[in-house]
C-alpha atoms as a PDB file:
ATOM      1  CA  UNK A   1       0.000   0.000   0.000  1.00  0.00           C
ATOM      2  CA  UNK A   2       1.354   3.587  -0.948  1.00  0.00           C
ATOM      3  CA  UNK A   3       1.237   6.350   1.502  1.00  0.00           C
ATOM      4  CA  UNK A   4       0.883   9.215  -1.208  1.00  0.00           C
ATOM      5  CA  UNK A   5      -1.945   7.540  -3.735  1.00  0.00           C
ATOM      6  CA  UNK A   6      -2.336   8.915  -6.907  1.00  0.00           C
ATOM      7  CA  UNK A   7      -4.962  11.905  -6.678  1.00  0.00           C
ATOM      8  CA  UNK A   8      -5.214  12.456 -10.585  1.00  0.00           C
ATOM      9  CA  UNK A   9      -7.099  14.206 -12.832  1.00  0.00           C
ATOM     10  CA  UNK A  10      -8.099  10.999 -15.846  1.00  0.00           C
ATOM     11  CA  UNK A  11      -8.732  11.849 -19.231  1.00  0.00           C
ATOM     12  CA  UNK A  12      -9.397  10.022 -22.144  1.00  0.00           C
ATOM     13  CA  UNK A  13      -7.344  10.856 -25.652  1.00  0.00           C
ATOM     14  CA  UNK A  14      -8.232   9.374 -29.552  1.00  0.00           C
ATOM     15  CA  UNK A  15      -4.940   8.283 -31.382  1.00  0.00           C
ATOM     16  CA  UNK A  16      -7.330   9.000 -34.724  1.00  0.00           C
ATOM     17  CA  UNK A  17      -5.885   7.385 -37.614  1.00  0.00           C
ATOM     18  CA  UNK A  18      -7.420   8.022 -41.048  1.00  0.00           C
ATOM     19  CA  UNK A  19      -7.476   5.184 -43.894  1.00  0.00           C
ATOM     20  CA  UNK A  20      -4.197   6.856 -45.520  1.00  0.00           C
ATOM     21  CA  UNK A  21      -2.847   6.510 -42.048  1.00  0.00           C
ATOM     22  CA  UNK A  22      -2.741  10.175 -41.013  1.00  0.00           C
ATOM     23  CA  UNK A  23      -3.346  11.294 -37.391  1.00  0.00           C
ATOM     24  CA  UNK A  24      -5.844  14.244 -36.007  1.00  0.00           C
ATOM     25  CA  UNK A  25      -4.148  16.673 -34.320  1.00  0.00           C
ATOM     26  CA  UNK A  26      -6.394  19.868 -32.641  1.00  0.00           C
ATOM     27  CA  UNK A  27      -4.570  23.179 -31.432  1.00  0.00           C
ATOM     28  CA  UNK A  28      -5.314  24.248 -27.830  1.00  0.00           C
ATOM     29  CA  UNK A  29      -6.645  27.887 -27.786  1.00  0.00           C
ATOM     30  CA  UNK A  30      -5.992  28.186 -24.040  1.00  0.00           C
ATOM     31  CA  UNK A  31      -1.685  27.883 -24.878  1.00  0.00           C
ATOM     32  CA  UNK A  32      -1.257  27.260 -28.699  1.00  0.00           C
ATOM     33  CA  UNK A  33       0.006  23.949 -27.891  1.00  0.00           C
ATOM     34  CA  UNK A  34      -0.619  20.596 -29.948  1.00  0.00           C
ATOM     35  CA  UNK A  35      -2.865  17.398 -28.478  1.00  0.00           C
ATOM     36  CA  UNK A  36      -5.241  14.482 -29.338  1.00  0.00           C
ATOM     37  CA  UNK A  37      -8.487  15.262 -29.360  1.00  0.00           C
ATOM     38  CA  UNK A  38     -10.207  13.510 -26.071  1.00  0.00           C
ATOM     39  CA  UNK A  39     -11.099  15.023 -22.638  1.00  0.00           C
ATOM     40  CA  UNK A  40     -12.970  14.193 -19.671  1.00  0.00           C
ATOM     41  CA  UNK A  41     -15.855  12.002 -18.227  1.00  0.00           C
ATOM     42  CA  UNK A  42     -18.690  13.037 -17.252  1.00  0.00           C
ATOM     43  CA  UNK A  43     -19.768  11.729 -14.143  1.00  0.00           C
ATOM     44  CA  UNK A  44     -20.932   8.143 -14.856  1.00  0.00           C
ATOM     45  CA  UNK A  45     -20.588   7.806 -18.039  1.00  0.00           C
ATOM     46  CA  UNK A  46     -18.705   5.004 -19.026  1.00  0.00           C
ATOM     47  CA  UNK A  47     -14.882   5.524 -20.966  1.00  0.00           C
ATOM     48  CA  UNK A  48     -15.738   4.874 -24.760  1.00  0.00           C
ATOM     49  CA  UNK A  49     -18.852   6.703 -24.970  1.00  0.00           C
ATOM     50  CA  UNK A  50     -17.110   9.459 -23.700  1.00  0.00           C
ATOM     51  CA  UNK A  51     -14.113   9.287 -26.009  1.00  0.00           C
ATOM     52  CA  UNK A  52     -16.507   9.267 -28.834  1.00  0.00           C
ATOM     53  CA  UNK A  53     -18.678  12.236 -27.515  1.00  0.00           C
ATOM     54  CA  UNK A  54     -15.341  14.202 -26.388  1.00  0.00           C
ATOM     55  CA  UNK A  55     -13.933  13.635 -29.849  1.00  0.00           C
ATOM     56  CA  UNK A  56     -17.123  14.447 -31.644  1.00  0.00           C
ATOM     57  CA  UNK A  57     -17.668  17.867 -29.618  1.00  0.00           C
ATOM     58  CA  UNK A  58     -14.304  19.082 -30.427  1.00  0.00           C
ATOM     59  CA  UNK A  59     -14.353  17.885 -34.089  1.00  0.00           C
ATOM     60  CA  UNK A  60     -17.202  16.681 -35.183  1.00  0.00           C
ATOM     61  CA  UNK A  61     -15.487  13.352 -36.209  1.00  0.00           C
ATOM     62  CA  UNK A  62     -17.346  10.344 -35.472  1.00  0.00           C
ATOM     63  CA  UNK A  63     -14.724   7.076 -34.665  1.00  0.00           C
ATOM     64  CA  UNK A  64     -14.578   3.492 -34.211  1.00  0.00           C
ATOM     65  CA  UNK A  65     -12.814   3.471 -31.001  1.00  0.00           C
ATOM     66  CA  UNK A  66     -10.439  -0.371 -31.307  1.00  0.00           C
ATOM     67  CA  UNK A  67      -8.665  -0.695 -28.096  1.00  0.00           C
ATOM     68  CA  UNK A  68      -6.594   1.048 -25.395  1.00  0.00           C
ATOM     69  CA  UNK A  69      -3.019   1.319 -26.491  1.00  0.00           C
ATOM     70  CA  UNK A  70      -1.441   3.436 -23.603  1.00  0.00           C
ATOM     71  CA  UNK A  71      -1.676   5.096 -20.077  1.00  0.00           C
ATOM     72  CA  UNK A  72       0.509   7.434 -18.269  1.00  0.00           C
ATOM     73  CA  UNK A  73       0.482   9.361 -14.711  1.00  0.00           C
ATOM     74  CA  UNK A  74       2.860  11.988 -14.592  1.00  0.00           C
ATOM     75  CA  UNK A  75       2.891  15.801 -13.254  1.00  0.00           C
ATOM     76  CA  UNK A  76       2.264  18.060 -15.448  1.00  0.00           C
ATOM     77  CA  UNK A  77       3.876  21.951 -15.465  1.00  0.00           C
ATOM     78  CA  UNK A  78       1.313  23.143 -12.413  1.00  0.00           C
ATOM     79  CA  UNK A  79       2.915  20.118 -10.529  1.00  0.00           C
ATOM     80  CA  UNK A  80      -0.999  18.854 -11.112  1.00  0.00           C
ATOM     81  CA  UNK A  81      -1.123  14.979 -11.376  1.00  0.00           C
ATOM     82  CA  UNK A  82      -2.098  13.629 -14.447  1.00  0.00           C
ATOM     83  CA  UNK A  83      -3.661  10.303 -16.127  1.00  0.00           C
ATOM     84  CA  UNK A  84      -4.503   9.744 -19.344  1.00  0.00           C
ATOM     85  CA  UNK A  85      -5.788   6.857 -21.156  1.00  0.00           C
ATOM     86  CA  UNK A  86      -4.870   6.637 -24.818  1.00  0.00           C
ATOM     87  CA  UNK A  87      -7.106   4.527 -27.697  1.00  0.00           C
ATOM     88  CA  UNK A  88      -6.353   3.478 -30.778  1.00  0.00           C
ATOM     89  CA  UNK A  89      -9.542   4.718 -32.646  1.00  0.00           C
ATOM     90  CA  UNK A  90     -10.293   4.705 -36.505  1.00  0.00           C
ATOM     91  CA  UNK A  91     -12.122   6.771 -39.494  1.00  0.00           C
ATOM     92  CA  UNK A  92     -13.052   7.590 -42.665  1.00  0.00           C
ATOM     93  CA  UNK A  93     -14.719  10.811 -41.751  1.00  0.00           C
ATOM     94  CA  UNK A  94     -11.638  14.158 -42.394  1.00  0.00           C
ATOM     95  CA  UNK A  95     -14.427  16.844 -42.352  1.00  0.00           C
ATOM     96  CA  UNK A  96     -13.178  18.480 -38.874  1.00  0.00           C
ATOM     97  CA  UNK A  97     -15.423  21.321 -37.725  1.00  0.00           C
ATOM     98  CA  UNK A  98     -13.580  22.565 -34.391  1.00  0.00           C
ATOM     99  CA  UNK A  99     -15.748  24.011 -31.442  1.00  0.00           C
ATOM    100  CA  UNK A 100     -14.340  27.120 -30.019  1.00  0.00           C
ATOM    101  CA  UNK A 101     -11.381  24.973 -27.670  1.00  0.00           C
ATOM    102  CA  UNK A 102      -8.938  24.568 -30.588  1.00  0.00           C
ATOM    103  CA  UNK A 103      -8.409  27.533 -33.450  1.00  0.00           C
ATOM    104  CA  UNK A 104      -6.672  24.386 -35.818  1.00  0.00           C
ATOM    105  CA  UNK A 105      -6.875  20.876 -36.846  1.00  0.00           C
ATOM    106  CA  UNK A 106      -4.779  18.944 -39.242  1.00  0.00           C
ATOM    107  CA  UNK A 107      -4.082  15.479 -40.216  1.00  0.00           C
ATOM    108  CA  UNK A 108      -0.475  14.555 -39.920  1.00  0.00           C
ATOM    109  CA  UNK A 109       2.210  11.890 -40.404  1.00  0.00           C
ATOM    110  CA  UNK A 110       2.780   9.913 -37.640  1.00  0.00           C
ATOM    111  CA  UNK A 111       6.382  11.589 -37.306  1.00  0.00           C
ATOM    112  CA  UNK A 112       4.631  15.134 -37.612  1.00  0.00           C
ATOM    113  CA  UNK A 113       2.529  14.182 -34.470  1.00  0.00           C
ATOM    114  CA  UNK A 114       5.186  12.613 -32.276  1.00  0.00           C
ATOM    115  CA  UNK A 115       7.123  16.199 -33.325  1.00  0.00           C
ATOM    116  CA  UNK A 116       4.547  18.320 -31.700  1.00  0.00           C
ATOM    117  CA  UNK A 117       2.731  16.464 -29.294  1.00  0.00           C
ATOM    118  CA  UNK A 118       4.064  16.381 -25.477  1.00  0.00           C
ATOM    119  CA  UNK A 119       5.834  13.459 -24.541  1.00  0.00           C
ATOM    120  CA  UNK A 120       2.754  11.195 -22.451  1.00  0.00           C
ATOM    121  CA  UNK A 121       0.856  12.008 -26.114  1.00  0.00           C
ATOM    122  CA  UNK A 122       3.783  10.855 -28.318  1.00  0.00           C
ATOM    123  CA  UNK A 123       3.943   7.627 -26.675  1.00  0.00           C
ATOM    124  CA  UNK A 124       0.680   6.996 -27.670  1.00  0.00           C
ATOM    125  CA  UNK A 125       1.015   7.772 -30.861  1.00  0.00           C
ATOM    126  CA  UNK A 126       4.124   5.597 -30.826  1.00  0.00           C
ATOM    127  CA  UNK A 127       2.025   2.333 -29.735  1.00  0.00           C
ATOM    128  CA  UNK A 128      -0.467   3.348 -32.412  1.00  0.00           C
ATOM    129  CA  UNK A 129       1.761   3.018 -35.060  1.00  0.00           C
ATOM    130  CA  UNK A 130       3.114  -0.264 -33.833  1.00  0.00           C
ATOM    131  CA  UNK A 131      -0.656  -1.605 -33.483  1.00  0.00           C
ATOM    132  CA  UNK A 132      -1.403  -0.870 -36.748  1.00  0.00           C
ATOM    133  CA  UNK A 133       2.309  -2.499 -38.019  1.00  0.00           C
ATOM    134  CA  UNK A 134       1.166  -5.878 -36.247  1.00  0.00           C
ATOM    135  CA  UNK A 135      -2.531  -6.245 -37.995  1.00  0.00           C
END
């Protein structure tokens, strides 16, 4: 038993990968900064319902959500801790219409989006690629 348990804010993030295997990446109004498009629960609402309502509210993109790939806890700059579940989710659907948390979308390489994104994101993106290298 640990004496300090994790007190963590959870969110959920897409890994969206499009059939010419590009990646969605949104751009955060609140700092300029580069993510996957996910968020938070609702309370009770169960993980991939949420994904797919997060992801549709900030994009409009509707997803197959396939499997987690990745989690992390960390601290993030505010010393706030952090944990974030990553899934491998799928599309056909590249019509993004943002709401007003992100001023840019765009679908990227795999390389572009481990270039930008922070590190807890990249590794997801990482264990994307190598899900989609196995099948």
């Amino acid at each position: 038993m640990t004496d300090n348990p994790l007190r963590a804010t959870v969110s959920l993030r897409g890994v969206i990968l499009s059939p010419d295997n590009e990646l969605l990446l949104v751009r955060r109004v609140s700092d300029g900064g580069w993510e996957l498009p996910g968020g938070r629960l609702e309370p009770d609402e169960d993980p991939i319902p949420g994904l797919c309502r997060e992801i549709r509210e900030e994009t409009s993109v509707e997803v197959a959500v396939e499997e987690p790939i990745h989690t992390v806890a960390w601290r993030n700059e505010d010393n706030r801790e952090r944990f974030a579940v990553y899934y491998f989710c799928s599309t056909n659907d590249r019509d993004v219409r943002l709401s007003s948390e992100h001023t840019t979308a765009e679908w990227v390489t795999s390389e572009t989006a481990c270039r930008r994104l922070s590190d807890p994101q990249t590794r997801g993106v990482e264990r994307a690629m190598d899900t989609i290298s196995i099948l």
